[in-house]
N, C-alpha and C. Protein backbone atom coordinates (compact mmCIF):
# COMPACT_ATOMS: atom_id res chain seq x y z
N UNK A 1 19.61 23.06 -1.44
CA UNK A 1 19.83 21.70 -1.99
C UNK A 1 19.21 20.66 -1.04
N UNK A 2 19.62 20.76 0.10
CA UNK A 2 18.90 20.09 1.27
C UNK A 2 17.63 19.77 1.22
N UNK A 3 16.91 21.12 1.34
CA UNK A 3 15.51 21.30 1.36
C UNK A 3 14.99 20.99 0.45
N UNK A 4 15.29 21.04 -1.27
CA UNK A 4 14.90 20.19 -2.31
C UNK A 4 14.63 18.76 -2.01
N UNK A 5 15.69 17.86 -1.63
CA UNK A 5 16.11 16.64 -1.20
C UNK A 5 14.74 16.24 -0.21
N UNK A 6 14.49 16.84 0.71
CA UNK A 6 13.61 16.66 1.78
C UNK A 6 12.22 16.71 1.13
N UNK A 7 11.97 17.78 0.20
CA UNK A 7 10.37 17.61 -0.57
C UNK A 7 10.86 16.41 -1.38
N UNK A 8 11.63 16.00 -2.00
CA UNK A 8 11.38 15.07 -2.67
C UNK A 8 11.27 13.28 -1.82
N UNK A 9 11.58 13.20 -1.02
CA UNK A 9 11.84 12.55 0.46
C UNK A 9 10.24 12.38 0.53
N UNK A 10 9.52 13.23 0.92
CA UNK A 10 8.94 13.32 1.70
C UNK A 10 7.42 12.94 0.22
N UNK A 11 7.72 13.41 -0.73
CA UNK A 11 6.66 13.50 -2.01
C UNK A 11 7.00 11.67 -2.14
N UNK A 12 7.60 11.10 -2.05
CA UNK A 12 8.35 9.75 -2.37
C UNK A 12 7.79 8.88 -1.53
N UNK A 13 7.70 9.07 0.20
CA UNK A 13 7.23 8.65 1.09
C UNK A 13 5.22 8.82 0.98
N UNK A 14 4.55 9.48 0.39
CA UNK A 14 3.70 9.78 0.12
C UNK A 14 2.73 8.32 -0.55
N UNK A 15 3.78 8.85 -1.78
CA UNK A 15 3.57 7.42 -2.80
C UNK A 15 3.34 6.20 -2.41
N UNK A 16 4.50 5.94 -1.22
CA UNK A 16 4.92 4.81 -0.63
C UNK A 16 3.51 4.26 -0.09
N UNK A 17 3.27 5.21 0.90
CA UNK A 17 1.76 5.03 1.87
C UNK A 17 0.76 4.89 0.67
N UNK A 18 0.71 5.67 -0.22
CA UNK A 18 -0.53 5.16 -1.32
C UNK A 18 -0.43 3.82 -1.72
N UNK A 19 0.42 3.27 -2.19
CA UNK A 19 0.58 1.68 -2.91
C UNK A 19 0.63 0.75 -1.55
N UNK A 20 0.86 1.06 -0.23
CA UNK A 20 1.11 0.21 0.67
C UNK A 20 -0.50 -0.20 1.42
N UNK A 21 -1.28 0.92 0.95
CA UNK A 21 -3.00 1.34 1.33
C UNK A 21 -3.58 0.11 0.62
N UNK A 22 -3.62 0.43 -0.85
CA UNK A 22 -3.80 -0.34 -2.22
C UNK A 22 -3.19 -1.93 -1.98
N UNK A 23 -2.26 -2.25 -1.40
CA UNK A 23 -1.75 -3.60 -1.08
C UNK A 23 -2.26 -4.08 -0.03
N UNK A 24 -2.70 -3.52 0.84
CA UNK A 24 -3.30 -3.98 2.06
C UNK A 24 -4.72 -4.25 1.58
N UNK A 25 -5.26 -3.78 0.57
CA UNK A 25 -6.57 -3.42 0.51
C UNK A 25 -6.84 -5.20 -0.70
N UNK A 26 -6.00 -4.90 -1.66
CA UNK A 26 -5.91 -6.52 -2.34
C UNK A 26 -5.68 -7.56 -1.47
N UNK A 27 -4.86 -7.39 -0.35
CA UNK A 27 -4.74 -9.06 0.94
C UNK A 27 -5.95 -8.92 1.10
N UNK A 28 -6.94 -7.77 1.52
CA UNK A 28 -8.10 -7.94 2.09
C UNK A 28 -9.08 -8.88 1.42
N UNK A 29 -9.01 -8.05 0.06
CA UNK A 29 -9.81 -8.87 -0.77
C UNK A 29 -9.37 -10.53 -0.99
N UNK A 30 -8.23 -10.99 -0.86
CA UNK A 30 -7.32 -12.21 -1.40
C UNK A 30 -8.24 -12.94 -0.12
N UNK A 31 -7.75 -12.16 1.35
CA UNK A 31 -7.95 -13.09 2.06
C UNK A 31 -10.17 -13.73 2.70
N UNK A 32 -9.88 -12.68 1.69
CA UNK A 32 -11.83 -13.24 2.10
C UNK A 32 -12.36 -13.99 0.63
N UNK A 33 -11.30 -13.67 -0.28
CA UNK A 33 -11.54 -15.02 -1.25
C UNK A 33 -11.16 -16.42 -1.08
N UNK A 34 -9.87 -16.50 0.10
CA UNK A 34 -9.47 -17.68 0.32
C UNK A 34 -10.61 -18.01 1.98
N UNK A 35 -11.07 -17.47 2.59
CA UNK A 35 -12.03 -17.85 3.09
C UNK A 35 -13.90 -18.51 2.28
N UNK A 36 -13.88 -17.94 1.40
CA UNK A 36 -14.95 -18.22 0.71
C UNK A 36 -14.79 -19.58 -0.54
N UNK A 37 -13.50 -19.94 -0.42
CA UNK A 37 -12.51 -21.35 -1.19
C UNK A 37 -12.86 -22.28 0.14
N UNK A 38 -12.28 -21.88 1.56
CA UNK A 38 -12.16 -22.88 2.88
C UNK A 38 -14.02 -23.38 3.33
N UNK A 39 -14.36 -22.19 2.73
CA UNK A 39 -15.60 -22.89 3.19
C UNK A 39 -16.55 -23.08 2.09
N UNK A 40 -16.24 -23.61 1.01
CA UNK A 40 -16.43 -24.29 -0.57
C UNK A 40 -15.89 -25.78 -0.28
C-alpha cells in the first residue's frame, strides 16, 4: 500500500516539474515581450 502511494507521489511530482518547466518558459517569453513594450 505504501509503495503504491510512493509511485504515485513520485508520478505526481513528475508532472509538477513538467508544468513548472512550461511556466518558467511563458515568464520567459512574457518577460522579453515586456522588454520589447519598454523599449517601444
Amino acid at each position: 500500500m505504501g509503495g503504491r502511494r510512493c509511485a504515485v507521489g513520485g508520478r505526481r511530482s513528475a508532472v509538477g516539474s513538467r508544468q513548472s518547466a512550461v511556466g518558467s518558459r511563458q515568464s520567459a517569453v512574457g518577460s522579453r515581450q515586456s522588454a520589447v513594450g519598454s523599449r517601444r
